[in-house]
PDB file of N, CA and C in Angstrom:
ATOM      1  N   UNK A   1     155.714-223.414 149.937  1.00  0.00           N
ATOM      2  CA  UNK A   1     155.146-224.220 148.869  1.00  0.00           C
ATOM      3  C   UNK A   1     156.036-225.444 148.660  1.00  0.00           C
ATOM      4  N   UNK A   2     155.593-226.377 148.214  1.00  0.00           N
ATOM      5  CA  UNK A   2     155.855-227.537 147.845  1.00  0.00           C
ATOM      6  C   UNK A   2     156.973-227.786 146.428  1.00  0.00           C
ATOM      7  N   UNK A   3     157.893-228.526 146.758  1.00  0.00           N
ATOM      8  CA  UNK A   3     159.078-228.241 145.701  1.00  0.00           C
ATOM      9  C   UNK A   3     158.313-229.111 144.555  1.00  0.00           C
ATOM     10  N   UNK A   4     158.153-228.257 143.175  1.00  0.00           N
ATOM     11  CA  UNK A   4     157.424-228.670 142.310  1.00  0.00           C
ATOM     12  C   UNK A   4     155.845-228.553 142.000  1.00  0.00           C
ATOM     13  N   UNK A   5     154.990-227.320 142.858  1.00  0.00           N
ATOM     14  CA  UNK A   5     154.208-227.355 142.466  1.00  0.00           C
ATOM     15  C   UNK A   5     153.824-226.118 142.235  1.00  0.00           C
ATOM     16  N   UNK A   6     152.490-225.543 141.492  1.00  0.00           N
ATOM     17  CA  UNK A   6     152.540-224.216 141.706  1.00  0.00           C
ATOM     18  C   UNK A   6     150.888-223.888 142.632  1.00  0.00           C
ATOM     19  N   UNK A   7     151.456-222.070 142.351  1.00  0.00           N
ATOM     20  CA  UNK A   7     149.724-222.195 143.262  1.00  0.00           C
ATOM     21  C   UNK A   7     148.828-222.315 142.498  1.00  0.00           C
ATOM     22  N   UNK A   8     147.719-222.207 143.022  1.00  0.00           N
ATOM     23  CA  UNK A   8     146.493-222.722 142.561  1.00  0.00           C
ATOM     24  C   UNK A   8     145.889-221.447 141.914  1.00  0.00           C
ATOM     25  N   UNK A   9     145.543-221.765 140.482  1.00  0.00           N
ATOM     26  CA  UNK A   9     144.698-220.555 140.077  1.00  0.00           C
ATOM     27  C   UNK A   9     142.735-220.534 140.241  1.00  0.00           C
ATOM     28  N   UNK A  10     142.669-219.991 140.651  1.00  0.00           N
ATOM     29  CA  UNK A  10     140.929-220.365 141.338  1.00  0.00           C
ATOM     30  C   UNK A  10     140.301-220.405 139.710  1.00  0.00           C
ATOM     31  N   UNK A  11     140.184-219.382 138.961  1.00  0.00           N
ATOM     32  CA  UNK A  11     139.664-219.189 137.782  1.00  0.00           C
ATOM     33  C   UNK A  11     139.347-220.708 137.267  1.00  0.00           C
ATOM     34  N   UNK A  12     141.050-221.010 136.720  1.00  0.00           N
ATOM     35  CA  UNK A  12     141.099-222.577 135.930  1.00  0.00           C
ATOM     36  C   UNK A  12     140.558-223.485 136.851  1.00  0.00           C
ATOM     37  N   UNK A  13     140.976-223.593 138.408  1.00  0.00           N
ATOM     38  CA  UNK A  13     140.151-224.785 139.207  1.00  0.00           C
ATOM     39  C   UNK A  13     138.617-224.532 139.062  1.00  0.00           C
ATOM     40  N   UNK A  14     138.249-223.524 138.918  1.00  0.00           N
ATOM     41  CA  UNK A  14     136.623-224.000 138.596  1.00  0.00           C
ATOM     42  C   UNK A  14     136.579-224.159 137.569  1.00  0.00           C
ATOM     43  N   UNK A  15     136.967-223.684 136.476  1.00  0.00           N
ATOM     44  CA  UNK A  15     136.874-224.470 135.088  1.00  0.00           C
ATOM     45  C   UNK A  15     136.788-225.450 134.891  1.00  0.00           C
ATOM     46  N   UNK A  16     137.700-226.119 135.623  1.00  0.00           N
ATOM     47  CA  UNK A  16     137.905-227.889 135.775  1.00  0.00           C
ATOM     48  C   UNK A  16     136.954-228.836 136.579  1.00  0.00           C
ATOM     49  N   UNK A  17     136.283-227.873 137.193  1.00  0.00           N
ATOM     50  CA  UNK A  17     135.252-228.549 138.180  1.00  0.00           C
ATOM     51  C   UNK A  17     135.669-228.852 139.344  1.00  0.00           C
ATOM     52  N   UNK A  18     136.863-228.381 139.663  1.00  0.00           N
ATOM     53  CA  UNK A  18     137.648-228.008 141.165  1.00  0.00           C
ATOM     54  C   UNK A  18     136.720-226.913 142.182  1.00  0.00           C
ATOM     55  N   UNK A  19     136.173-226.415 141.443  1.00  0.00           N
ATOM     56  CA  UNK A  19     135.857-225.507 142.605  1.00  0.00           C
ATOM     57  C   UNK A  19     135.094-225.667 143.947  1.00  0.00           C
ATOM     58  N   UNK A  20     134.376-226.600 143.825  1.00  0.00           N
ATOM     59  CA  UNK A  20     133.769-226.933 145.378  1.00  0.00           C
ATOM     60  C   UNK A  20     135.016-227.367 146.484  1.00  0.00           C
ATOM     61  N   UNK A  21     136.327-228.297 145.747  1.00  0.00           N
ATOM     62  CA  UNK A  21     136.981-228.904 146.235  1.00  0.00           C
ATOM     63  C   UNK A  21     138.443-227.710 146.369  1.00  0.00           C
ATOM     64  N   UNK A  22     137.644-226.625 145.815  1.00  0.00           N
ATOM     65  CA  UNK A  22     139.158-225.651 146.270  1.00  0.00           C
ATOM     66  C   UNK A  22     140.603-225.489 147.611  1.00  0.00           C
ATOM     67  N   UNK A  23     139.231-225.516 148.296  1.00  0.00           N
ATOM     68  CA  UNK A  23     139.882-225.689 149.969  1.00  0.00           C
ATOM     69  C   UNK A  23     141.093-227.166 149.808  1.00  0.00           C
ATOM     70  N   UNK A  24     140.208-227.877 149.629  1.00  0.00           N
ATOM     71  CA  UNK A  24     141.234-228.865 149.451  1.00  0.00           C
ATOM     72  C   UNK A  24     142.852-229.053 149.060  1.00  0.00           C
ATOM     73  N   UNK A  25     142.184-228.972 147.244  1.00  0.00           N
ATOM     74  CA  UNK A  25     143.317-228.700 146.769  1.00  0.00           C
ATOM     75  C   UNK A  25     144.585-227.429 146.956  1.00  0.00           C
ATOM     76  N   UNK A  26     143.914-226.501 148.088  1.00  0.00           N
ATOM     77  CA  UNK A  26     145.282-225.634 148.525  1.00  0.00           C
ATOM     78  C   UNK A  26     145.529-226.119 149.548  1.00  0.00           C
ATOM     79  N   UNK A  27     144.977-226.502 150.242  1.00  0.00           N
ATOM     80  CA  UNK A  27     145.840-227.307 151.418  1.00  0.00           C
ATOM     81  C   UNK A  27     146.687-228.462 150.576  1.00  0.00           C
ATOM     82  N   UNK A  28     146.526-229.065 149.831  1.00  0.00           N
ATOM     83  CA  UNK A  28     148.180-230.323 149.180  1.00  0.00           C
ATOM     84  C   UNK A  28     148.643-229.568 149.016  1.00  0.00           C
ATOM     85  N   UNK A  29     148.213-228.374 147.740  1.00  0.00           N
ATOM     86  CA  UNK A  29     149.119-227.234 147.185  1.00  0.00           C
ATOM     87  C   UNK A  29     150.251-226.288 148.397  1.00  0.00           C
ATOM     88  N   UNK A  30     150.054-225.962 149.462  1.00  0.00           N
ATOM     89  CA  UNK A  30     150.385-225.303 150.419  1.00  0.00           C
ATOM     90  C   UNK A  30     150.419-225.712 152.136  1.00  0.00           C
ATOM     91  N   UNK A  31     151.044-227.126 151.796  1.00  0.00           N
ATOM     92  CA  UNK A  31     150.746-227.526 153.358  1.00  0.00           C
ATOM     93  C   UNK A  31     151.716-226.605 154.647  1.00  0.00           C
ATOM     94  N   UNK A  32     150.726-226.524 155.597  1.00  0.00           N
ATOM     95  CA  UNK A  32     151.436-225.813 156.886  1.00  0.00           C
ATOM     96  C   UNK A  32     152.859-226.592 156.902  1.00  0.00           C
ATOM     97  N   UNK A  33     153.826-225.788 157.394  1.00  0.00           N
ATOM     98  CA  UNK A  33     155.058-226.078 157.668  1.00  0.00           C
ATOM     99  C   UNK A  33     155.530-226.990 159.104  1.00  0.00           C
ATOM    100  N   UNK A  34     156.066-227.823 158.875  1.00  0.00           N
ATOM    101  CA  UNK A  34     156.204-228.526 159.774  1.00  0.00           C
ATOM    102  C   UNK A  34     157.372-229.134 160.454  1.00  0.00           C
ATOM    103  N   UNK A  35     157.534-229.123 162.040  1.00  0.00           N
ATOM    104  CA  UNK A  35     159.048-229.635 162.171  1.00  0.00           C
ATOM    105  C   UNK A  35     159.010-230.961 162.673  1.00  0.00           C
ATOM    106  N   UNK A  36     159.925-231.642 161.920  1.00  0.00           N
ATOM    107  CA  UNK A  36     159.822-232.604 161.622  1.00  0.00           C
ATOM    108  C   UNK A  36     160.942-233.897 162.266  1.00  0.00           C
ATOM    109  N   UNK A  37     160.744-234.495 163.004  1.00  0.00           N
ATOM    110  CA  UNK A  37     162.125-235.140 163.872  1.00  0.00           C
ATOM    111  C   UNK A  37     162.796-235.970 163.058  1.00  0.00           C
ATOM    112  N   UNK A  38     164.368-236.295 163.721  1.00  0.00           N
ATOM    113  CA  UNK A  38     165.249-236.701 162.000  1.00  0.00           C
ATOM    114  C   UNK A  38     164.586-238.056 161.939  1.00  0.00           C
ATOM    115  N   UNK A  39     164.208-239.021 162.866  1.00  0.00           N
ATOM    116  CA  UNK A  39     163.900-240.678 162.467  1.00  0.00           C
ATOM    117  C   UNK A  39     162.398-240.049 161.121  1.00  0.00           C
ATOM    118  N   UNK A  40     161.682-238.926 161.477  1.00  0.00           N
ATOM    119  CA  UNK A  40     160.402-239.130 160.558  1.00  0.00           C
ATOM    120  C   UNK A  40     160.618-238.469 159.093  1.00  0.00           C
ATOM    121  N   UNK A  41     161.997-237.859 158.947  1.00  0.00           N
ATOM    122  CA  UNK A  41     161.955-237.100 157.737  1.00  0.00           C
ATOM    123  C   UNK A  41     162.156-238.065 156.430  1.00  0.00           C
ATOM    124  N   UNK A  42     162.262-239.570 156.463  1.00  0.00           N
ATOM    125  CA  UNK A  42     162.647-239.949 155.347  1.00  0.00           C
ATOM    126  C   UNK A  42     160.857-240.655 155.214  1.00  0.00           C
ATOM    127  N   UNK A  43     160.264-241.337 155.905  1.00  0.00           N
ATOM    128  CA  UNK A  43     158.900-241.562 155.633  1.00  0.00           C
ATOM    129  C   UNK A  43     157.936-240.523 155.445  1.00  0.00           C
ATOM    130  N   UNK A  44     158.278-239.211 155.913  1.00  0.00           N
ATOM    131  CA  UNK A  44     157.446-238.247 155.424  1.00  0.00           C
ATOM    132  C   UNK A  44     157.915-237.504 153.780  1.00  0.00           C
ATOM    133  N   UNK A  45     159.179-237.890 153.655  1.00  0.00           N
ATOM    134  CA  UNK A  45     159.417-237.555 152.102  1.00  0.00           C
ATOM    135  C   UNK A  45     159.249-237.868 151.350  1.00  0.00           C
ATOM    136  N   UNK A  46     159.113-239.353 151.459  1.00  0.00           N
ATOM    137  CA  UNK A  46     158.484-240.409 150.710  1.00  0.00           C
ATOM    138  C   UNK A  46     156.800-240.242 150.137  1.00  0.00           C
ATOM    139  N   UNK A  47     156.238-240.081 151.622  1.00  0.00           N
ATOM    140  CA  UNK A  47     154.584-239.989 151.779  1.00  0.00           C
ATOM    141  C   UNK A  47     154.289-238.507 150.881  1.00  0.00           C
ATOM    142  N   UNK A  48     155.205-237.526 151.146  1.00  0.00           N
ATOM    143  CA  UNK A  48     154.835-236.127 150.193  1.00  0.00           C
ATOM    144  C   UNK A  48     155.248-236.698 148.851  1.00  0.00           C
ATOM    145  N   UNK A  49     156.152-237.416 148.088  1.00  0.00           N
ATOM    146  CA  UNK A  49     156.201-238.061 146.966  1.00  0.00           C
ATOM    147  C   UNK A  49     155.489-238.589 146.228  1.00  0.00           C
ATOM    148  N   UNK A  50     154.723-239.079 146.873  1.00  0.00           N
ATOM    149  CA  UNK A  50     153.582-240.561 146.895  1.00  0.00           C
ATOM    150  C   UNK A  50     151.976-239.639 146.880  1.00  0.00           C
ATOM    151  N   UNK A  51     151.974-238.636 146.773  1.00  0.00           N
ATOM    152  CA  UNK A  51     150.615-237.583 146.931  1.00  0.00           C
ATOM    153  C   UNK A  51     150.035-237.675 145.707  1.00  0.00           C
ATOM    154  N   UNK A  52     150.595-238.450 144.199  1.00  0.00           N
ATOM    155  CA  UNK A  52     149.846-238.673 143.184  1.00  0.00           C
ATOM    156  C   UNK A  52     149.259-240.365 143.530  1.00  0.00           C
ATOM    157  N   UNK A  53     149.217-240.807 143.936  1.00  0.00           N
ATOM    158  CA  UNK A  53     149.229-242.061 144.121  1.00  0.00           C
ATOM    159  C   UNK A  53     147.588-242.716 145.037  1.00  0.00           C
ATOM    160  N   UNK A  54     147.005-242.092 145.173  1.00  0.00           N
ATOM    161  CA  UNK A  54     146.018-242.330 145.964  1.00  0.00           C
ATOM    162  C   UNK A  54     144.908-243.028 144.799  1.00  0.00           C
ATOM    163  N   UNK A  55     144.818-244.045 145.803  1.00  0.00           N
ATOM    164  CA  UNK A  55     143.170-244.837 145.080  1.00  0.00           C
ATOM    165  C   UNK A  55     141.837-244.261 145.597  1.00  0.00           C
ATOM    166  N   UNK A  56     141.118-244.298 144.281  1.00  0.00           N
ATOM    167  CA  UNK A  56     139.590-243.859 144.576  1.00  0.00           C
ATOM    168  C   UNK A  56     139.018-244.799 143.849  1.00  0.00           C
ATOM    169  N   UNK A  57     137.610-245.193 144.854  1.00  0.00           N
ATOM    170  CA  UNK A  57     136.485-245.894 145.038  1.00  0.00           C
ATOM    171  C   UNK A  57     135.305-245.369 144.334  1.00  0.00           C
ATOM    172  N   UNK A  58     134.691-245.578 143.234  1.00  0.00           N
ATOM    173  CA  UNK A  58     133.479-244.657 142.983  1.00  0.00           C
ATOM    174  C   UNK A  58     132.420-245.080 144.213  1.00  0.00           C
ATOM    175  N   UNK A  59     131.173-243.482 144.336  1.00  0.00           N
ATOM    176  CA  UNK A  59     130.448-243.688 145.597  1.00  0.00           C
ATOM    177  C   UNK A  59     129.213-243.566 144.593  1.00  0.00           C
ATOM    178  N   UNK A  60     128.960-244.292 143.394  1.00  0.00           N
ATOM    179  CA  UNK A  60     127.545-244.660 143.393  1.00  0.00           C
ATOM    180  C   UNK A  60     127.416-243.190 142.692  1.00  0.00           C
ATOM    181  N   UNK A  61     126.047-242.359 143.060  1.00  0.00           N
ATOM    182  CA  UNK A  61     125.585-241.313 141.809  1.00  0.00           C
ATOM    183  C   UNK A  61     127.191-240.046 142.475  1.00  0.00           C
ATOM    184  N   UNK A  62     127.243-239.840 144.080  1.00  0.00           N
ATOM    185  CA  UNK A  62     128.065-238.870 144.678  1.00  0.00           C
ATOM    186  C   UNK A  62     130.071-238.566 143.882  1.00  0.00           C
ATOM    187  N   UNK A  63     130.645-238.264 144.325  1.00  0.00           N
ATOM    188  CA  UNK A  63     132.161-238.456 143.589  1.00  0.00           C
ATOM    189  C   UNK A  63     132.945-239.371 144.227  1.00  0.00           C
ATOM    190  N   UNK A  64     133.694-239.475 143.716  1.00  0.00           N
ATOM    191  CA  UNK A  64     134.814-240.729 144.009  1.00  0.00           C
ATOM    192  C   UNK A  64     135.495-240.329 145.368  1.00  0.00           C
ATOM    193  N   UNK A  65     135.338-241.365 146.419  1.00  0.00           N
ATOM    194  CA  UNK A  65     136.036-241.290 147.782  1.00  0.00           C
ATOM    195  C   UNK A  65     137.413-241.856 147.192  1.00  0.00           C
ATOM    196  N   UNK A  66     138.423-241.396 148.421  1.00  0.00           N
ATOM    197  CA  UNK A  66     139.732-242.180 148.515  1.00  0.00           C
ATOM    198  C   UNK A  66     139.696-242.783 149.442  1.00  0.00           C
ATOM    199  N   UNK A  67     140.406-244.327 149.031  1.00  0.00           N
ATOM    200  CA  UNK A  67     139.895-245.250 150.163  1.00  0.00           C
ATOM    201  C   UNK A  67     141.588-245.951 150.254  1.00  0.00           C
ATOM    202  N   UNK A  68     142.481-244.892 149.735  1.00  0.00           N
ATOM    203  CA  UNK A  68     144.147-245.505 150.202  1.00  0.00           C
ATOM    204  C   UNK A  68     144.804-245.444 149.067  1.00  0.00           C
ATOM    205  N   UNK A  69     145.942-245.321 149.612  1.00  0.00           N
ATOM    206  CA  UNK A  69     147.568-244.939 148.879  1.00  0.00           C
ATOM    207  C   UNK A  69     147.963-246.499 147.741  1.00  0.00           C
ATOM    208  N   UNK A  70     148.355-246.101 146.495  1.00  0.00           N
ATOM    209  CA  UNK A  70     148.665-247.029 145.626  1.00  0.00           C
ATOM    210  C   UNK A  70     150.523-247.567 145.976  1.00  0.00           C
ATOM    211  N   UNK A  71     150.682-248.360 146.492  1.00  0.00           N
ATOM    212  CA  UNK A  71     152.138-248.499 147.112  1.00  0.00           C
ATOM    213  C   UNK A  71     152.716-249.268 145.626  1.00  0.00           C
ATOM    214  N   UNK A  72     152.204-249.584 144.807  1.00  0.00           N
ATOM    215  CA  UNK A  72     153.064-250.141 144.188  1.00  0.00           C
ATOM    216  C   UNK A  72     154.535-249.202 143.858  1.00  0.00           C
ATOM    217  N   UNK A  73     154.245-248.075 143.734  1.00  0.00           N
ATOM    218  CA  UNK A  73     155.886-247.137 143.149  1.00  0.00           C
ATOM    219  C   UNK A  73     156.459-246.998 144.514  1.00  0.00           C
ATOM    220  N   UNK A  74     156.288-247.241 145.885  1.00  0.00           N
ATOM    221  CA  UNK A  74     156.918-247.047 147.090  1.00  0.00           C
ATOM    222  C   UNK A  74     158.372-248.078 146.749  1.00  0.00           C
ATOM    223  N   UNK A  75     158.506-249.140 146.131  1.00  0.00           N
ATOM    224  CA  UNK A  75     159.961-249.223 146.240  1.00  0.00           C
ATOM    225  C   UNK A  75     160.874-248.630 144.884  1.00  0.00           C
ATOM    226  N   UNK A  76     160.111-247.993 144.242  1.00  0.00           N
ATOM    227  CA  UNK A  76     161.249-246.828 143.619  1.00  0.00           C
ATOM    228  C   UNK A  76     161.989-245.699 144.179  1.00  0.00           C
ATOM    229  N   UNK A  77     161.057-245.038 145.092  1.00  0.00           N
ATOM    230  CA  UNK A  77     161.265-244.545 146.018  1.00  0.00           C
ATOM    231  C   UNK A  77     162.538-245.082 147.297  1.00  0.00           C
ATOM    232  N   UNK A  78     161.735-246.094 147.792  1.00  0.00           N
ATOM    233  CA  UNK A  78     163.091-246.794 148.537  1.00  0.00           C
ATOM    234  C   UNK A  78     164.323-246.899 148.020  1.00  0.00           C
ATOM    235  N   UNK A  79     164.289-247.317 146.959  1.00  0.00           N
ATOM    236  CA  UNK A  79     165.810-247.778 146.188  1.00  0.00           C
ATOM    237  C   UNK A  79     166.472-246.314 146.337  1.00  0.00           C
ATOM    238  N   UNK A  80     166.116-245.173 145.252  1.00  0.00           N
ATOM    239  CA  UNK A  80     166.366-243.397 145.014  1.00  0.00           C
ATOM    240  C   UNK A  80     166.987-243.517 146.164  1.00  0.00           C
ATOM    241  N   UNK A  81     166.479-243.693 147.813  1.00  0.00           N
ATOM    242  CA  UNK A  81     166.837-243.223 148.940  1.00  0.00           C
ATOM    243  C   UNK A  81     167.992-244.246 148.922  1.00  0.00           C
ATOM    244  N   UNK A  82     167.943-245.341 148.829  1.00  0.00           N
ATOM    245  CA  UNK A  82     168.965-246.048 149.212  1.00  0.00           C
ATOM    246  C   UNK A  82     168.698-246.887 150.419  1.00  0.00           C
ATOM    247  N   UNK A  83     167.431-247.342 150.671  1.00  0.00           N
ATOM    248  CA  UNK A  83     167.618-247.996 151.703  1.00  0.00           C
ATOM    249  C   UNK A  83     167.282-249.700 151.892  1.00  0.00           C
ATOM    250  N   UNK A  84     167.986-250.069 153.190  1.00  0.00           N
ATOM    251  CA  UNK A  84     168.137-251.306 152.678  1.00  0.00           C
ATOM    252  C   UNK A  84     167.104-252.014 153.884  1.00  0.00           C
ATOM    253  N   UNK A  85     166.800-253.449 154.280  1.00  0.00           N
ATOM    254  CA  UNK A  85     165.758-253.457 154.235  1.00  0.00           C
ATOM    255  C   UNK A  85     165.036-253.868 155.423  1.00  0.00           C
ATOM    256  N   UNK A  86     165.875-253.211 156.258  1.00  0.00           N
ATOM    257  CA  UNK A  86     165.309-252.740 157.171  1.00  0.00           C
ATOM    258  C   UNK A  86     164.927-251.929 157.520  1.00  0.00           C
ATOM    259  N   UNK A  87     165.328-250.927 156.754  1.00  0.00           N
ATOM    260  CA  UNK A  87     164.677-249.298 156.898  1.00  0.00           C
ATOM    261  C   UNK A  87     163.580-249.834 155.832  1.00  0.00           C
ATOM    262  N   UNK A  88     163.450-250.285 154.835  1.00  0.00           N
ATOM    263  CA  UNK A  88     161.974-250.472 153.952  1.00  0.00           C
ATOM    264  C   UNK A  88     161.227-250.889 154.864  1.00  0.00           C
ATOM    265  N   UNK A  89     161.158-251.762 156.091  1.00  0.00           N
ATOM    266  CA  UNK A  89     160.171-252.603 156.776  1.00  0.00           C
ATOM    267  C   UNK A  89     159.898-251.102 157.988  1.00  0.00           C
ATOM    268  N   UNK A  90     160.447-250.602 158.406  1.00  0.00           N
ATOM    269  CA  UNK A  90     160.363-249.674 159.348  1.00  0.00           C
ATOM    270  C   UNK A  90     159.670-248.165 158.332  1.00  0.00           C
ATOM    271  N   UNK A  91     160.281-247.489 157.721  1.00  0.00           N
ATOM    272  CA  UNK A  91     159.470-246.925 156.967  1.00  0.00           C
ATOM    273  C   UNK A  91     157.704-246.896 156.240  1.00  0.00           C
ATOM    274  N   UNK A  92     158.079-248.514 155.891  1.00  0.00           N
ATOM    275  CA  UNK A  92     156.807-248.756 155.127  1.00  0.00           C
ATOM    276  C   UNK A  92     155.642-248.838 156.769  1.00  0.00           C
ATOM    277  N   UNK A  93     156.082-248.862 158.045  1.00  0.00           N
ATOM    278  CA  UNK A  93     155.496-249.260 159.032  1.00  0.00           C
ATOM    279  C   UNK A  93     154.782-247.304 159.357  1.00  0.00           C
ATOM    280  N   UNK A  94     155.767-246.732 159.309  1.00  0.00           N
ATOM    281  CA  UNK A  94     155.402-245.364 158.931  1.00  0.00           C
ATOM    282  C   UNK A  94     154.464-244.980 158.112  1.00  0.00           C
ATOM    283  N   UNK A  95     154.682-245.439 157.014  1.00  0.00           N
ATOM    284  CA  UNK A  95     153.992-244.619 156.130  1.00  0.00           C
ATOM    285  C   UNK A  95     152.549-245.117 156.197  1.00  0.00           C
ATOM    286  N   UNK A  96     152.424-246.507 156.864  1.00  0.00           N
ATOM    287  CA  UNK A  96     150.617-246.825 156.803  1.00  0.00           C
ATOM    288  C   UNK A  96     150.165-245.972 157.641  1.00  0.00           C
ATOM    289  N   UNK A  97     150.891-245.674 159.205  1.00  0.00           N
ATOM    290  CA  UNK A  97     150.529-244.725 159.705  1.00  0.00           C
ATOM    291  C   UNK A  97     149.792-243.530 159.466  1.00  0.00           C
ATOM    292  N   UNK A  98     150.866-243.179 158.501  1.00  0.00           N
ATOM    293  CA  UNK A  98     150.833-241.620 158.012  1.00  0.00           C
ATOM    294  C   UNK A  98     149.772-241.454 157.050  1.00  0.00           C
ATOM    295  N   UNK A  99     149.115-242.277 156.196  1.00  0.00           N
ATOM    296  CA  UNK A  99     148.309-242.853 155.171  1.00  0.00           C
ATOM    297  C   UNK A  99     146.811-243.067 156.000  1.00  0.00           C
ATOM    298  N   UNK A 100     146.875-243.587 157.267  1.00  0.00           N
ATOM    299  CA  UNK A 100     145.774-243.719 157.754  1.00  0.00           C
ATOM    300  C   UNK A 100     145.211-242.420 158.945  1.00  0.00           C
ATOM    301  N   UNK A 101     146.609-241.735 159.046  1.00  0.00           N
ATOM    302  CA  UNK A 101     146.372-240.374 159.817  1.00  0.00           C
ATOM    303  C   UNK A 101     145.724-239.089 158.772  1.00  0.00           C
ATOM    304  N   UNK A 102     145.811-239.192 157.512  1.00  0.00           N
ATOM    305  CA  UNK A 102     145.638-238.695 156.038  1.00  0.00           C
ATOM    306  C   UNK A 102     144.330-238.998 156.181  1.00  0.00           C
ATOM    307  N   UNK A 103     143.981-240.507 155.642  1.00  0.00           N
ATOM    308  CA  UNK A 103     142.482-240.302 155.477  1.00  0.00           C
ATOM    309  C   UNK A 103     141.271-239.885 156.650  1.00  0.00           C
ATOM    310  N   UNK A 104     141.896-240.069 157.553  1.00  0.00           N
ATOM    311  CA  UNK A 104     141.239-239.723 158.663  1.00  0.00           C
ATOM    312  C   UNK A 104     140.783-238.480 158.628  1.00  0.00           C
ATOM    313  N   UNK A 105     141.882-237.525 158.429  1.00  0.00           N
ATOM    314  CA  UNK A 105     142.110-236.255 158.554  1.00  0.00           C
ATOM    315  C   UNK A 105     141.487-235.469 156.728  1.00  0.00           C
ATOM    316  N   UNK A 106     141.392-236.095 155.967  1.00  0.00           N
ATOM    317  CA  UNK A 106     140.440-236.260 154.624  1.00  0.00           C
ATOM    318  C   UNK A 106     139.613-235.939 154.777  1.00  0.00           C
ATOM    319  N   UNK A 107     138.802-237.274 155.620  1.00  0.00           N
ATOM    320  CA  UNK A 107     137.551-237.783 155.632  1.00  0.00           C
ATOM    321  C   UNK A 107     136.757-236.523 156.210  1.00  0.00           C
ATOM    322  N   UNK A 108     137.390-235.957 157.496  1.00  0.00           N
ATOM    323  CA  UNK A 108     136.992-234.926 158.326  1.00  0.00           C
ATOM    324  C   UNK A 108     136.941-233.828 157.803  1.00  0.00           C
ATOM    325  N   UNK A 109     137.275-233.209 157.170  1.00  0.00           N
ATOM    326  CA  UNK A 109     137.512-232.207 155.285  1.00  0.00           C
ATOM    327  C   UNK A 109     136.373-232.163 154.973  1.00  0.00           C
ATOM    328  N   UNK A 110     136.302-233.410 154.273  1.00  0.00           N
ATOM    329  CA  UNK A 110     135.037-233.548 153.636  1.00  0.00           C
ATOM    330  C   UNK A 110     134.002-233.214 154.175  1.00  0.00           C
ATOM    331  N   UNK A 111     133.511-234.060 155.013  1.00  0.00           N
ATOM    332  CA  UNK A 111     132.695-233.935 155.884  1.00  0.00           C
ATOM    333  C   UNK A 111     132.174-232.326 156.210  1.00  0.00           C
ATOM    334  N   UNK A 112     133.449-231.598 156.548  1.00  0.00           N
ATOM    335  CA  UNK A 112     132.984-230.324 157.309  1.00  0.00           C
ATOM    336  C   UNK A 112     132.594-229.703 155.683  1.00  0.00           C
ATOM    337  N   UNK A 113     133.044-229.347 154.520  1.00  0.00           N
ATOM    338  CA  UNK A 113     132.639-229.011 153.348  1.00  0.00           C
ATOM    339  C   UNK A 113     131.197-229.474 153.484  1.00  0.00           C
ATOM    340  N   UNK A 114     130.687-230.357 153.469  1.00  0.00           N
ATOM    341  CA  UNK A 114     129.817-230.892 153.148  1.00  0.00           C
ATOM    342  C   UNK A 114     128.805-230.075 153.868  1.00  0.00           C
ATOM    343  N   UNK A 115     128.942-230.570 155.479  1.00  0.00           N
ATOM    344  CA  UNK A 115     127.747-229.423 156.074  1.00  0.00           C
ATOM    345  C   UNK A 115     128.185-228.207 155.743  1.00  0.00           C
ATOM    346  N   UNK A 116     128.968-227.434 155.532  1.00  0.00           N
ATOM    347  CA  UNK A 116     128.547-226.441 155.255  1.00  0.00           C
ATOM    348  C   UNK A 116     127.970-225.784 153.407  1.00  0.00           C
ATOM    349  N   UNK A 117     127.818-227.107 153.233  1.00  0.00           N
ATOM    350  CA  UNK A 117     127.041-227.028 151.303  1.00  0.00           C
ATOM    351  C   UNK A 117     128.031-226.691 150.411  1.00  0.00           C
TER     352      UNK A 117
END
C-alpha cells in the first residue's frame, strides 16, 4: 500500500457514488509493486505525489474525463527534493512521459469497464 493511504472500504465507496469506479480506485489505492531503476525513482516519486492533481474535462450529460496532470505544485515538489535545474528540465521530461503513459493506460480502464456495463 501506498505511504498515506488507506484501503478502500466498498460499503462507503458506493455510498459516495464510487461504486461503478471501484476497480479503479483500488488500483491508485494499491498499485502493483514495482522495480524501479535509480535514474527513474525521483520522477516516479514525484508523479505518485502529484496523484491528487489531475484535471477533469466535463463530457457533456456522461462524467468527467481526465484530460492531464495540474503541474502547477510540481515545483514544490522539486524544491522538497532539492533539485536544481537541470534535474527540473530532465525530470519534468519524465514526468510528461509518465502522465501520458497514465492516461493512456486510464483511458483503456475505462473503456474495458464500460463494455463490460
Amino acid at each position: 500500500m501506498v505511504r498515506g493511504t488507506q484501503a478502500v472500504d466498498q460499503q462507503a465507496a458506493t455510498r459516495l457514488g464510487f461504486g461503478k469506479h471501484l476497480a479503479l480506485l483500488q488500483q491508485i489505492t494499491r498499485p502493483k509493486p514495482l522495480n524501479v531503476y535509480p535514474d527513474n525513482q525521483t520522477p516516479l516519486a514525484i508523479f505518485r505525489r502529484m496523484q491528487t492533481q489531475w484535471r477533469y474535462a466535463p463530457a457533456g450529460m456522461g462524467a468527467a474525463r481526465i484530460v492531464g496532470m495540474d503541474w502547477s505544485i510540481l515545483p514544490r515538489h522539486e524544491a522538497a527534493l532539492g533539485l536544481d535545474e537541470q534535474a527540473r528540465i530532465a525530470v519534468f521530461a519524465d514526468l510528461e512521459l509518465l502522465e501520458l503513459a497514465w492516461l493512456e493506460e486510464h483511458a483503456q480502464l475505462v473503456s474495458e469497464q464500460q463494455s463490460r456495463g
